[in-house]
PDB file of N, CA and C in Angstrom:
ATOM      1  N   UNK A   1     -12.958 -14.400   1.687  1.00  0.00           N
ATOM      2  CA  UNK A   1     -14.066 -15.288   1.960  1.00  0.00           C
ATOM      3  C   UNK A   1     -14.805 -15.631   0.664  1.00  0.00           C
ATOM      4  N   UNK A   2     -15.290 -14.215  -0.390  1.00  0.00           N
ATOM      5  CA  UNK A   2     -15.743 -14.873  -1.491  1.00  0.00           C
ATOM      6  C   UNK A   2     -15.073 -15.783  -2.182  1.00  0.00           C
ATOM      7  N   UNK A   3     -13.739 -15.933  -2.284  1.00  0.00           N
ATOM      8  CA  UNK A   3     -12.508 -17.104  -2.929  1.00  0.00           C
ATOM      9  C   UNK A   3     -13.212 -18.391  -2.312  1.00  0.00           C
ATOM     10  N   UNK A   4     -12.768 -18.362  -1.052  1.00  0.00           N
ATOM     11  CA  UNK A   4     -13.087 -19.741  -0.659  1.00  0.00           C
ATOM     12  C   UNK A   4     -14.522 -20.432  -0.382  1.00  0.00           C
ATOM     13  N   UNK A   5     -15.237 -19.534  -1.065  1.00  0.00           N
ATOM     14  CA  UNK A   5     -16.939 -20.147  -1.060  1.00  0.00           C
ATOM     15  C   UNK A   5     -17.200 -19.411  -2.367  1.00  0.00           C
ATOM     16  N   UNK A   6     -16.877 -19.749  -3.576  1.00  0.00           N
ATOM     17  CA  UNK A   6     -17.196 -19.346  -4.576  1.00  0.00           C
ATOM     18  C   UNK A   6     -16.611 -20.648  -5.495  1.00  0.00           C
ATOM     19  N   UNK A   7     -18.131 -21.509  -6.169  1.00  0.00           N
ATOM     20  CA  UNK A   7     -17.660 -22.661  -7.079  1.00  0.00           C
ATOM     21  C   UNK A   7     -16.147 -22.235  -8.031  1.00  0.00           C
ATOM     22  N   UNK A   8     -16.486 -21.237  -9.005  1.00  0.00           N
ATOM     23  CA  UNK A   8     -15.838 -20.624  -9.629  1.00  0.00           C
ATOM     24  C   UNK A   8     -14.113 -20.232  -9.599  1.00  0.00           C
ATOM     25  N   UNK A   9     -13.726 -20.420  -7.941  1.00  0.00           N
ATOM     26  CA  UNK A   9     -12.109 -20.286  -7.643  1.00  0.00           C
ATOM     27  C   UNK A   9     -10.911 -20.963  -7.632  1.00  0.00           C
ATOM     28  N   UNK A  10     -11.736 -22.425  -7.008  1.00  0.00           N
ATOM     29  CA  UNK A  10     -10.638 -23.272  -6.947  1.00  0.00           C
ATOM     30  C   UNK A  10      -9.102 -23.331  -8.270  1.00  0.00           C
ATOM     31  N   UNK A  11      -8.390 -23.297  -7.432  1.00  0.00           N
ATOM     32  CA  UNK A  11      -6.879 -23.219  -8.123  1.00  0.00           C
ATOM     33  C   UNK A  11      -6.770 -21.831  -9.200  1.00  0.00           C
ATOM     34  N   UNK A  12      -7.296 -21.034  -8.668  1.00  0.00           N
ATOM     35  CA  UNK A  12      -7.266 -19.446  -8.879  1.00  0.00           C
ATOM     36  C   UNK A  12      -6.344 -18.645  -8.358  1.00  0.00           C
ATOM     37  N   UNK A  13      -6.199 -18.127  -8.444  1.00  0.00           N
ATOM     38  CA  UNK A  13      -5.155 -16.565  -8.150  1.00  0.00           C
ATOM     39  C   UNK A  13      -6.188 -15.131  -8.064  1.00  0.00           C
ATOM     40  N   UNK A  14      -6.150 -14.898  -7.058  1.00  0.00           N
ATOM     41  CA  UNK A  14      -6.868 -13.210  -7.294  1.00  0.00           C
ATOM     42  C   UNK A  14      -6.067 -12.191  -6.505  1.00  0.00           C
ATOM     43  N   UNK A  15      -6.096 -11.413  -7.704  1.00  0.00           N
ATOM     44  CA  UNK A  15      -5.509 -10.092  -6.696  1.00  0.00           C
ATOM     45  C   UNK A  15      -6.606  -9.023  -5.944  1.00  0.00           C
ATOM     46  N   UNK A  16      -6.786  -8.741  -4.750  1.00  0.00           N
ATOM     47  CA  UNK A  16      -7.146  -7.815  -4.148  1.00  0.00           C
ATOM     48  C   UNK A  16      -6.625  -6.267  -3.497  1.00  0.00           C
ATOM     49  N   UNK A  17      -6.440  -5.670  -4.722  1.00  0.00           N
ATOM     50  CA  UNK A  17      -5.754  -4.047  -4.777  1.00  0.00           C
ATOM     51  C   UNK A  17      -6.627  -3.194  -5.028  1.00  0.00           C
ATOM     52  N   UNK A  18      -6.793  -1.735  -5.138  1.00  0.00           N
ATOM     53  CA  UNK A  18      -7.619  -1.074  -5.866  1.00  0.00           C
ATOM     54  C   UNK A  18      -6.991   0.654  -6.479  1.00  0.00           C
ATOM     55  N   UNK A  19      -6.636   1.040  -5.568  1.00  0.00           N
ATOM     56  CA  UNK A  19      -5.609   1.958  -5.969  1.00  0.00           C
ATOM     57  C   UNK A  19      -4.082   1.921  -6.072  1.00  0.00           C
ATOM     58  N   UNK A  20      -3.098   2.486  -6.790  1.00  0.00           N
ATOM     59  CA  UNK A  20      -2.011   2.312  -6.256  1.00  0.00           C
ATOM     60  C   UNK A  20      -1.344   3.898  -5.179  1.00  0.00           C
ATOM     61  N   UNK A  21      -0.980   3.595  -4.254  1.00  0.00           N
ATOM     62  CA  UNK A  21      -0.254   4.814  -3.533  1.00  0.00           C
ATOM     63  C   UNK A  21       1.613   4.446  -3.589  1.00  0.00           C
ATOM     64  N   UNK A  22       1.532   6.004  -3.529  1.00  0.00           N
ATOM     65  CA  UNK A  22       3.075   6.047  -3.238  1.00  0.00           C
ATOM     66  C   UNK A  22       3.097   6.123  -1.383  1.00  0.00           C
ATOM     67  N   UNK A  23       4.491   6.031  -0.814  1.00  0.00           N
ATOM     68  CA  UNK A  23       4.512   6.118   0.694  1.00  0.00           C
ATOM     69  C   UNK A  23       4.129   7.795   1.195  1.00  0.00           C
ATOM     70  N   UNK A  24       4.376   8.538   0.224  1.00  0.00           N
ATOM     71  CA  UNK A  24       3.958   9.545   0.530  1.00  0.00           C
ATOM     72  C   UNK A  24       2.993  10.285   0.586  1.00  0.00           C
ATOM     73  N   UNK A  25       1.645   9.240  -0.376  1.00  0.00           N
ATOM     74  CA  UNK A  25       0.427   9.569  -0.210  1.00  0.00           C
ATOM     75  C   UNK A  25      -0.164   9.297   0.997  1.00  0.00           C
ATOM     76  N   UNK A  26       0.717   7.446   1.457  1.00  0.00           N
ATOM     77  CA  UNK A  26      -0.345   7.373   2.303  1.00  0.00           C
ATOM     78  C   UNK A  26       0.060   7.861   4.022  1.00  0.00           C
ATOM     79  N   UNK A  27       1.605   8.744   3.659  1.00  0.00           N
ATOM     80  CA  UNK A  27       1.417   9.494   4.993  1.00  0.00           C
ATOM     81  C   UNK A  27       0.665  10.937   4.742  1.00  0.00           C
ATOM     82  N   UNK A  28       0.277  11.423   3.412  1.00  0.00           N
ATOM     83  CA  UNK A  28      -0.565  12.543   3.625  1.00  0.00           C
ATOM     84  C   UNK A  28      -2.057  12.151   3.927  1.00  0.00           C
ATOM     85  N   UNK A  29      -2.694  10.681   3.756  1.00  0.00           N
ATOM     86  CA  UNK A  29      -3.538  10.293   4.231  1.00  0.00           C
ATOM     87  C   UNK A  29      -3.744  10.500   5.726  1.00  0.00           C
ATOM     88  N   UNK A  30      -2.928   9.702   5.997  1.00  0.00           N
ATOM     89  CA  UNK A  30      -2.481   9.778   7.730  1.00  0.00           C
ATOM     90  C   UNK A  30      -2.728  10.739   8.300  1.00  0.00           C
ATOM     91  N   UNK A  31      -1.861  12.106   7.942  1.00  0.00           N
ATOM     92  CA  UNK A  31      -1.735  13.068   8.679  1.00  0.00           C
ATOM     93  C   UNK A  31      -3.141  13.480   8.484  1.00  0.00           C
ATOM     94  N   UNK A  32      -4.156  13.491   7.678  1.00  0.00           N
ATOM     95  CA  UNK A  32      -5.179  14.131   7.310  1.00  0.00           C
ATOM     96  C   UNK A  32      -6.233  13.389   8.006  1.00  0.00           C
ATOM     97  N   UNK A  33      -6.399  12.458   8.071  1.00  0.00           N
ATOM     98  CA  UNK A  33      -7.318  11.226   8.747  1.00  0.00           C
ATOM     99  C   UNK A  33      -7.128  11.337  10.529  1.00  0.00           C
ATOM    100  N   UNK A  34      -5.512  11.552  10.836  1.00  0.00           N
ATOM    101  CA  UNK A  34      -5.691  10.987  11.954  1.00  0.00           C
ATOM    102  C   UNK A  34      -4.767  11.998  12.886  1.00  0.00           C
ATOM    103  N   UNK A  35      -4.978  12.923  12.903  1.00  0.00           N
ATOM    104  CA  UNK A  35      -4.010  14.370  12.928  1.00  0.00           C
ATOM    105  C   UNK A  35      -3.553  14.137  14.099  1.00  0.00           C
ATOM    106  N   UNK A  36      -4.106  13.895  15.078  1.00  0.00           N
ATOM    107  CA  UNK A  36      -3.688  13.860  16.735  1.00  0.00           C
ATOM    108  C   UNK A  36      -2.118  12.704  16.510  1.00  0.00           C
ATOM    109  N   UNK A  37      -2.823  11.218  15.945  1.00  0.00           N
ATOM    110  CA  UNK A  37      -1.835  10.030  16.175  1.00  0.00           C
ATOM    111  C   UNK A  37      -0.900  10.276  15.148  1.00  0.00           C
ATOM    112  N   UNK A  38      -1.031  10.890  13.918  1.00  0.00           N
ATOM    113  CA  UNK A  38       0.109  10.675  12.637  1.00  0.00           C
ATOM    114  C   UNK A  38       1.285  12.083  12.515  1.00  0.00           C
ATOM    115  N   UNK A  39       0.634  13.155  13.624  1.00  0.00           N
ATOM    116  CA  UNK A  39       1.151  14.422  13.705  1.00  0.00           C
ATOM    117  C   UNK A  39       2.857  14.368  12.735  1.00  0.00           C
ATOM    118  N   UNK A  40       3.148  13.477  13.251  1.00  0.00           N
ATOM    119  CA  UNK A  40       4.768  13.730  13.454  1.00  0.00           C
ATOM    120  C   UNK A  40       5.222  12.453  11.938  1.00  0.00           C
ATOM    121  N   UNK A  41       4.366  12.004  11.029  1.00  0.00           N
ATOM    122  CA  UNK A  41       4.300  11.151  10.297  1.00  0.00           C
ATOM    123  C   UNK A  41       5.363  11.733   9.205  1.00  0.00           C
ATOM    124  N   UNK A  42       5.979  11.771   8.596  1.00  0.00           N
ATOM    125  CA  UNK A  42       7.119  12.433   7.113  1.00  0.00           C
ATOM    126  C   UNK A  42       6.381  12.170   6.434  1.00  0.00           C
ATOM    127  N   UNK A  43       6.366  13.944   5.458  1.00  0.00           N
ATOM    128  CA  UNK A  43       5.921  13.505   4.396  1.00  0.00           C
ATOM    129  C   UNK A  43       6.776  13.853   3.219  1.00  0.00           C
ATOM    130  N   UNK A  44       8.132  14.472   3.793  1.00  0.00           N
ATOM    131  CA  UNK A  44       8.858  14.292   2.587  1.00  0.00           C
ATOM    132  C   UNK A  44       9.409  13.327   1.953  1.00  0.00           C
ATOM    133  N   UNK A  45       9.615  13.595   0.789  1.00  0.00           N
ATOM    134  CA  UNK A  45      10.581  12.718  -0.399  1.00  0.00           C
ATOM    135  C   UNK A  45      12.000  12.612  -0.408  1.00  0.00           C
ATOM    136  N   UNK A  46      12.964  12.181  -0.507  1.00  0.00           N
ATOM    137  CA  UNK A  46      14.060  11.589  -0.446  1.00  0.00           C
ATOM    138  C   UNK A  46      14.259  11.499  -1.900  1.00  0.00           C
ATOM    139  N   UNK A  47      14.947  12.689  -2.545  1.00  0.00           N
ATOM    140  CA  UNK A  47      15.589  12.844  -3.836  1.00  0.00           C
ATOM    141  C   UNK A  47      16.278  11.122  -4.533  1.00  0.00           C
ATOM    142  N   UNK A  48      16.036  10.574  -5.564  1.00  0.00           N
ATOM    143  CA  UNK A  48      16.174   9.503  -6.142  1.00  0.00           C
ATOM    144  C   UNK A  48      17.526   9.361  -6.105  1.00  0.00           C
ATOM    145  N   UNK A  49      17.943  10.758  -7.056  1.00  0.00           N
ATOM    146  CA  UNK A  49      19.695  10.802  -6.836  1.00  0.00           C
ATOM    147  C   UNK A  49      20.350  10.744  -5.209  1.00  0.00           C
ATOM    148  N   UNK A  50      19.772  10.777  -4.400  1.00  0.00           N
ATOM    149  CA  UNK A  50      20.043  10.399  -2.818  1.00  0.00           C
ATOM    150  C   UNK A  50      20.244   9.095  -2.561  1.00  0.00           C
ATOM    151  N   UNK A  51      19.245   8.343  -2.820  1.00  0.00           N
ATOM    152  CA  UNK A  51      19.267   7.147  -2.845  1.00  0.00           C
ATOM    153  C   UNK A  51      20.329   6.144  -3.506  1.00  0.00           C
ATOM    154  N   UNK A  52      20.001   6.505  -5.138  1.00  0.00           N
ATOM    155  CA  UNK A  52      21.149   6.212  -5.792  1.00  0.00           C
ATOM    156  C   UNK A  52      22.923   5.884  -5.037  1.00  0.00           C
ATOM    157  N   UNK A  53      22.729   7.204  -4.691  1.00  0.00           N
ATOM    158  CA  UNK A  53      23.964   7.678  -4.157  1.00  0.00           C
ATOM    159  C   UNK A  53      24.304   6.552  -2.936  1.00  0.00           C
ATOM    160  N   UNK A  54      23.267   6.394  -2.206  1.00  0.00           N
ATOM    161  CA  UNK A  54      23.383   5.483  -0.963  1.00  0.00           C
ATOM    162  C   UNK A  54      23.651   4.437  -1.446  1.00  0.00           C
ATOM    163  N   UNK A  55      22.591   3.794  -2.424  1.00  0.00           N
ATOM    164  CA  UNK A  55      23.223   2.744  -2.458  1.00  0.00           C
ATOM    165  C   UNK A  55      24.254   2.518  -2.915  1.00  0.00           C
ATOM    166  N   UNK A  56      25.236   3.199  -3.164  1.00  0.00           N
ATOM    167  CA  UNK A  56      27.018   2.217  -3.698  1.00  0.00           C
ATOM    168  C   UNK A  56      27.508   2.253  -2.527  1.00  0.00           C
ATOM    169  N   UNK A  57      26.503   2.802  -0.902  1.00  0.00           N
ATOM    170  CA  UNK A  57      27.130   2.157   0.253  1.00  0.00           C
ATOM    171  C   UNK A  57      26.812   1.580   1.187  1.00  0.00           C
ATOM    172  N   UNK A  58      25.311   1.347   0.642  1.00  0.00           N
ATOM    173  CA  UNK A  58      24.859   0.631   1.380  1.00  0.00           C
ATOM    174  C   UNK A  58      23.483  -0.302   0.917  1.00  0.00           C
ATOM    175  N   UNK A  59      23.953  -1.225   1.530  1.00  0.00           N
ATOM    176  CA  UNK A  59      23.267  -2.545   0.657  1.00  0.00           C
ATOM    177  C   UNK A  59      21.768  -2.018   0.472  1.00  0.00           C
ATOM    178  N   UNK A  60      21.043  -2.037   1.784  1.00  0.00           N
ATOM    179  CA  UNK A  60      19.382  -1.650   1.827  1.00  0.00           C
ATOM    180  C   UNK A  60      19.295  -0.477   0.959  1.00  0.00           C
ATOM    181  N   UNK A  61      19.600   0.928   0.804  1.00  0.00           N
ATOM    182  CA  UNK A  61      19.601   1.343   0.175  1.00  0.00           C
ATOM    183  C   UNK A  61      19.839   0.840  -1.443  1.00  0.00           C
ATOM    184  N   UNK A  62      20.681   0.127  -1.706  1.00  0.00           N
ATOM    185  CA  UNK A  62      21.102  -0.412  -3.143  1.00  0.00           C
ATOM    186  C   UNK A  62      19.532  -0.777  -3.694  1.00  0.00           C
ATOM    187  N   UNK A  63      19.235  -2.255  -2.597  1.00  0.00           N
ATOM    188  CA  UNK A  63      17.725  -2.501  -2.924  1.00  0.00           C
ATOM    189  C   UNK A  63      16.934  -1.356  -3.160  1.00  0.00           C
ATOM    190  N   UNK A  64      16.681  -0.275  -2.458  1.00  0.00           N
ATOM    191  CA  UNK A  64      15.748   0.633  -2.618  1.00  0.00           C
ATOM    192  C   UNK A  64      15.903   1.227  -3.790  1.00  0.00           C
ATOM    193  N   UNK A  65      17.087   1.417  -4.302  1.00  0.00           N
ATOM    194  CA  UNK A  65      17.225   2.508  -5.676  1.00  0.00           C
ATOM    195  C   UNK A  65      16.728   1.135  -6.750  1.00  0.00           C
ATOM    196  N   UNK A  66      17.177  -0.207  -6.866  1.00  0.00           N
ATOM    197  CA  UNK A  66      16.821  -0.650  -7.719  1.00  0.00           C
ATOM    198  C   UNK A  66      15.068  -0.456  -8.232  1.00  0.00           C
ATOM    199  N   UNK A  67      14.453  -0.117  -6.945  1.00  0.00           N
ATOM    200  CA  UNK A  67      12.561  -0.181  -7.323  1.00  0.00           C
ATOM    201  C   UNK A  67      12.492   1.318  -7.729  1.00  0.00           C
ATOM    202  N   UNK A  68      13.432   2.143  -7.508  1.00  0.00           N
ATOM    203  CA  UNK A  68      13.056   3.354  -7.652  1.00  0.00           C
ATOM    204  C   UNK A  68      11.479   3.576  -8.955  1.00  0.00           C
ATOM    205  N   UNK A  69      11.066   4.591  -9.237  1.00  0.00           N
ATOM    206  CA  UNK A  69      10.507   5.013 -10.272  1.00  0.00           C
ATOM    207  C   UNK A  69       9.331   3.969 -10.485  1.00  0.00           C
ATOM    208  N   UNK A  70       9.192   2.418 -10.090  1.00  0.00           N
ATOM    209  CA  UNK A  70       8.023   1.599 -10.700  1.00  0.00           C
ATOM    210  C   UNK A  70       6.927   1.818  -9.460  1.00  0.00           C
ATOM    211  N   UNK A  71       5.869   1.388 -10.255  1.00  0.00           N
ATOM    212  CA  UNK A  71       4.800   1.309 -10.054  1.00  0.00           C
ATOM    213  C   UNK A  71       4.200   0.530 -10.385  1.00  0.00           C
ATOM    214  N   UNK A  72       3.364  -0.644  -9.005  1.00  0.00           N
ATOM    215  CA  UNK A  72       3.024  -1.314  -9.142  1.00  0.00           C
ATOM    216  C   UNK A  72       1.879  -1.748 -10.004  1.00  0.00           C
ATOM    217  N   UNK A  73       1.427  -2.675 -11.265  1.00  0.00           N
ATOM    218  CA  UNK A  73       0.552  -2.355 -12.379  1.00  0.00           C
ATOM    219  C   UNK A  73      -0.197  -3.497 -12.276  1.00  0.00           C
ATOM    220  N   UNK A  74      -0.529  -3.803 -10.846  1.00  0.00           N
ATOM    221  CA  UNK A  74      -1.977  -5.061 -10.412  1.00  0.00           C
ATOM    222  C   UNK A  74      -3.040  -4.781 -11.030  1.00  0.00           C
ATOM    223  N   UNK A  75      -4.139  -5.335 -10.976  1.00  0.00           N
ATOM    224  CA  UNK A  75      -5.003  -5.238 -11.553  1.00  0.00           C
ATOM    225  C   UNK A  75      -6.007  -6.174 -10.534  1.00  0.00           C
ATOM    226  N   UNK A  76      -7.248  -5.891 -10.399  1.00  0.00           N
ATOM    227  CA  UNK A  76      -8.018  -6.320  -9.509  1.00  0.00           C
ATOM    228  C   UNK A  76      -9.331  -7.103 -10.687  1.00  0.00           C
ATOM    229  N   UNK A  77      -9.180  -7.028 -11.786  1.00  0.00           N
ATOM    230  CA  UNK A  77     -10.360  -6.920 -12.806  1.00  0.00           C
ATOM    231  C   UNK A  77     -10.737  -8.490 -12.389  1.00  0.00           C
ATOM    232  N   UNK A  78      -9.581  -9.554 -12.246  1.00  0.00           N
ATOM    233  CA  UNK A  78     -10.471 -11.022 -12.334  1.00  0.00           C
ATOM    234  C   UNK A  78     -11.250 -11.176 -10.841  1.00  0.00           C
ATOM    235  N   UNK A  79     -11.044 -10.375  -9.846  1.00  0.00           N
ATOM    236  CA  UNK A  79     -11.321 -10.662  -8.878  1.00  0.00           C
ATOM    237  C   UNK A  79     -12.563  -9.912  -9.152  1.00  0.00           C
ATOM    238  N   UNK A  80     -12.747  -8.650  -9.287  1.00  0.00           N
ATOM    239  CA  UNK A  80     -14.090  -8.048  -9.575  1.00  0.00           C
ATOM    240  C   UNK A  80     -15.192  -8.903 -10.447  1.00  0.00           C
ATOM    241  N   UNK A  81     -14.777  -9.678 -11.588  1.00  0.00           N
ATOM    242  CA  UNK A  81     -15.043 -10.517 -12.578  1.00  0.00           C
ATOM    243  C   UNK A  81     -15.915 -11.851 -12.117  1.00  0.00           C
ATOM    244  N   UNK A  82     -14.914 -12.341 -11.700  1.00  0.00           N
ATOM    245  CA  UNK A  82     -15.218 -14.332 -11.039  1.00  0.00           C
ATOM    246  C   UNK A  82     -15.777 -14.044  -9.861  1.00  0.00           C
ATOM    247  N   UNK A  83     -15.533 -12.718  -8.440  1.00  0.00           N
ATOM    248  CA  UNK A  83     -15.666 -13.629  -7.569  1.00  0.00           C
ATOM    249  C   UNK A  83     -16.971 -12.129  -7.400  1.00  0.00           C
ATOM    250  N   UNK A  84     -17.464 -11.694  -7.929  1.00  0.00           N
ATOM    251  CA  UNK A  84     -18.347 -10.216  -8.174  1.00  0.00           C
ATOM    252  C   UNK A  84     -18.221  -9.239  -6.638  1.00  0.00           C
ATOM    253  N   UNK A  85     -16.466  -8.862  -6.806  1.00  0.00           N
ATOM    254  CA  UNK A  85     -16.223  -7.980  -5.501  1.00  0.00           C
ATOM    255  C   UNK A  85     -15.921  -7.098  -6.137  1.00  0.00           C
ATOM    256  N   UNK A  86     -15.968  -6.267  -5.047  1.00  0.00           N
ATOM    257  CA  UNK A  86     -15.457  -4.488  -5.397  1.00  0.00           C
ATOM    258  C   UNK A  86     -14.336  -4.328  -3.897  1.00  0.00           C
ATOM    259  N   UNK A  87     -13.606  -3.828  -4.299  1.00  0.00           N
ATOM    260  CA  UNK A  87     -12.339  -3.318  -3.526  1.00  0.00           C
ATOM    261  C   UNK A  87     -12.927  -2.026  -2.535  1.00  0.00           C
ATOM    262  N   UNK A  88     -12.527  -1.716  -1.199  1.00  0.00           N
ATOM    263  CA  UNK A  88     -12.292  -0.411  -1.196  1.00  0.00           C
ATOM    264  C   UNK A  88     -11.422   0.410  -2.128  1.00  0.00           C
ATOM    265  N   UNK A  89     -11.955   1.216  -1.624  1.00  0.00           N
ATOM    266  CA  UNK A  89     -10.323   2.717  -1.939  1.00  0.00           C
ATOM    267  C   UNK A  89      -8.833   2.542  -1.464  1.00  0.00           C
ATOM    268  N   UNK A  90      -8.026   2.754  -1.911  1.00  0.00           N
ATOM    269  CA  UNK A  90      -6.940   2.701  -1.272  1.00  0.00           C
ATOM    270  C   UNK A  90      -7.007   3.658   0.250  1.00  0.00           C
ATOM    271  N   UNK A  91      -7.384   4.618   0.029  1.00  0.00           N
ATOM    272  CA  UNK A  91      -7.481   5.572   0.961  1.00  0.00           C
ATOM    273  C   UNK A  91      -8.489   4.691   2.213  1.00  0.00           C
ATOM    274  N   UNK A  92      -9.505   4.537   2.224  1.00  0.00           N
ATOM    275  CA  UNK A  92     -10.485   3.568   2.767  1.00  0.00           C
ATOM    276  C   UNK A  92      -9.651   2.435   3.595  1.00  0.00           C
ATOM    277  N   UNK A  93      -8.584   1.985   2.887  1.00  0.00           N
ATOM    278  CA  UNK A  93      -7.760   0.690   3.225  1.00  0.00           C
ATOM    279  C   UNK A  93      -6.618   1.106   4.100  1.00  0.00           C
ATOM    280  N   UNK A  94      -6.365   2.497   3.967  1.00  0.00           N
ATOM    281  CA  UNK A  94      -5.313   2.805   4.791  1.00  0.00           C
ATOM    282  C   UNK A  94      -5.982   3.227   6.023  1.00  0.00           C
ATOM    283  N   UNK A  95      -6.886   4.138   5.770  1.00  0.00           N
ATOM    284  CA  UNK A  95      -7.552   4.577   7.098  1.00  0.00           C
ATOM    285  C   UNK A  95      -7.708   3.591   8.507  1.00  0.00           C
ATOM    286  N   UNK A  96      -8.603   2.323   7.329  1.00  0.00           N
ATOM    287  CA  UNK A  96      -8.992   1.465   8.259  1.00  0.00           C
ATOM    288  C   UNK A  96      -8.183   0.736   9.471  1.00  0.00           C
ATOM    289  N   UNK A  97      -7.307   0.585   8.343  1.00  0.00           N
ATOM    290  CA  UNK A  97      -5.630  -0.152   9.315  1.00  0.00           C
ATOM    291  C   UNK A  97      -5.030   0.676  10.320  1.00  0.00           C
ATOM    292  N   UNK A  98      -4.958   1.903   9.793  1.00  0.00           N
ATOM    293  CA  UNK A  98      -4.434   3.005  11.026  1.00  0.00           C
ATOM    294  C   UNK A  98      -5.231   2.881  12.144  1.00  0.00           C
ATOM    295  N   UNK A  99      -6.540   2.423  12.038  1.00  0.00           N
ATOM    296  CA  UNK A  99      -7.588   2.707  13.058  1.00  0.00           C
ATOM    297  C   UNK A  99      -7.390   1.571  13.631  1.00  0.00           C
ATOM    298  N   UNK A 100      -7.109   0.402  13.475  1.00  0.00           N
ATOM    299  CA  UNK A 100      -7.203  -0.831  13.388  1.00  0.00           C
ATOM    300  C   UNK A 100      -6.146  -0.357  14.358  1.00  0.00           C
ATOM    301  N   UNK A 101      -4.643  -0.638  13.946  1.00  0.00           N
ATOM    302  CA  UNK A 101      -3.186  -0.277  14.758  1.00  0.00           C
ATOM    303  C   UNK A 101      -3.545   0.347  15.979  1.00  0.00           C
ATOM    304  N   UNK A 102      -4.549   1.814  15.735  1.00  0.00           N
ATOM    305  CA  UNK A 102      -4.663   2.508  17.243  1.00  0.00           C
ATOM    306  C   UNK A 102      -5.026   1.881  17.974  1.00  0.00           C
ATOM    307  N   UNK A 103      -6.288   1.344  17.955  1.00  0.00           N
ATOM    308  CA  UNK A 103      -7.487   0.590  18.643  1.00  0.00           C
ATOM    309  C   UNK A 103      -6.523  -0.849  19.364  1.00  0.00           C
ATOM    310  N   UNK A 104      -5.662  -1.624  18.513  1.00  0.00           N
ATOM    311  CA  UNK A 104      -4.773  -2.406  19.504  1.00  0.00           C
ATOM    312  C   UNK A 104      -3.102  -1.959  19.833  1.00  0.00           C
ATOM    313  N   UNK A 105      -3.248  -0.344  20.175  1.00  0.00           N
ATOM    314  CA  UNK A 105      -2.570  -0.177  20.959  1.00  0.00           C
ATOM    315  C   UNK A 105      -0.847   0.019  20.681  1.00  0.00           C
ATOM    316  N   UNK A 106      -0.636  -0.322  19.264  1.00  0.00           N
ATOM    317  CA  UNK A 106       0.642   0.043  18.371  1.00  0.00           C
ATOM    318  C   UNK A 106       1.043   0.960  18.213  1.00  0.00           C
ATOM    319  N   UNK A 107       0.175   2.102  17.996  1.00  0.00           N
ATOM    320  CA  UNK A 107       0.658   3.865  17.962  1.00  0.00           C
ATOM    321  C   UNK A 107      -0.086   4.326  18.962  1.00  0.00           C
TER     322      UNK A 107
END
């Protein structure tokens, strides 16, 4: 909403991120936030060399080993900057959505 009512945006780009998580943070979020609904959530890791391995047999996997190891390196600074926002937490952002999902009835 600040984008699209802010003189300052037009033909802008903003990113809205604030932390980065791995999948495994944000099922230890889960389980910690929402213990009853996420009980049964994984929180293990899946060895890289596993993956690897998968993929020479299988395509989705192939994709997956190619992202292995990166991390996404967004940056929220012009949006904090031009449009004067502050992000939640990542944690904050996951919660909310989980709550969000329960409340219409998905988990």
């Amino acid at each position: 909403m600040r984008a699209m009512n802010s003189p300052k945006a037009p033909g802008q780009r903003f990113i809205a991120n604030s932390d980065f998580l791995w999948l495994k943070d944000v099922a230890q979020i889960l389980r910690e936030e929402l213990p009853d609904k996420a009980a049964k959530v994984g929180t293990r890791t899946l060895p890289n060399f596993v993956v690897r391995l998968g993929g020479l047999f299988n395509y989705e996997m192939k994709q997956l080993a190619a992202g292995l190891d990166d991390r996404a390196l967004l940056s929220a600074a012009k949006a904090k900057r031009v449009l004067d926002w502050t992000p939640r937490t990542a944690r904050e952002a996951v919660v909310a959505r989980a709550h969000s999902l329960v409340d219409k009835g998905f988990v």
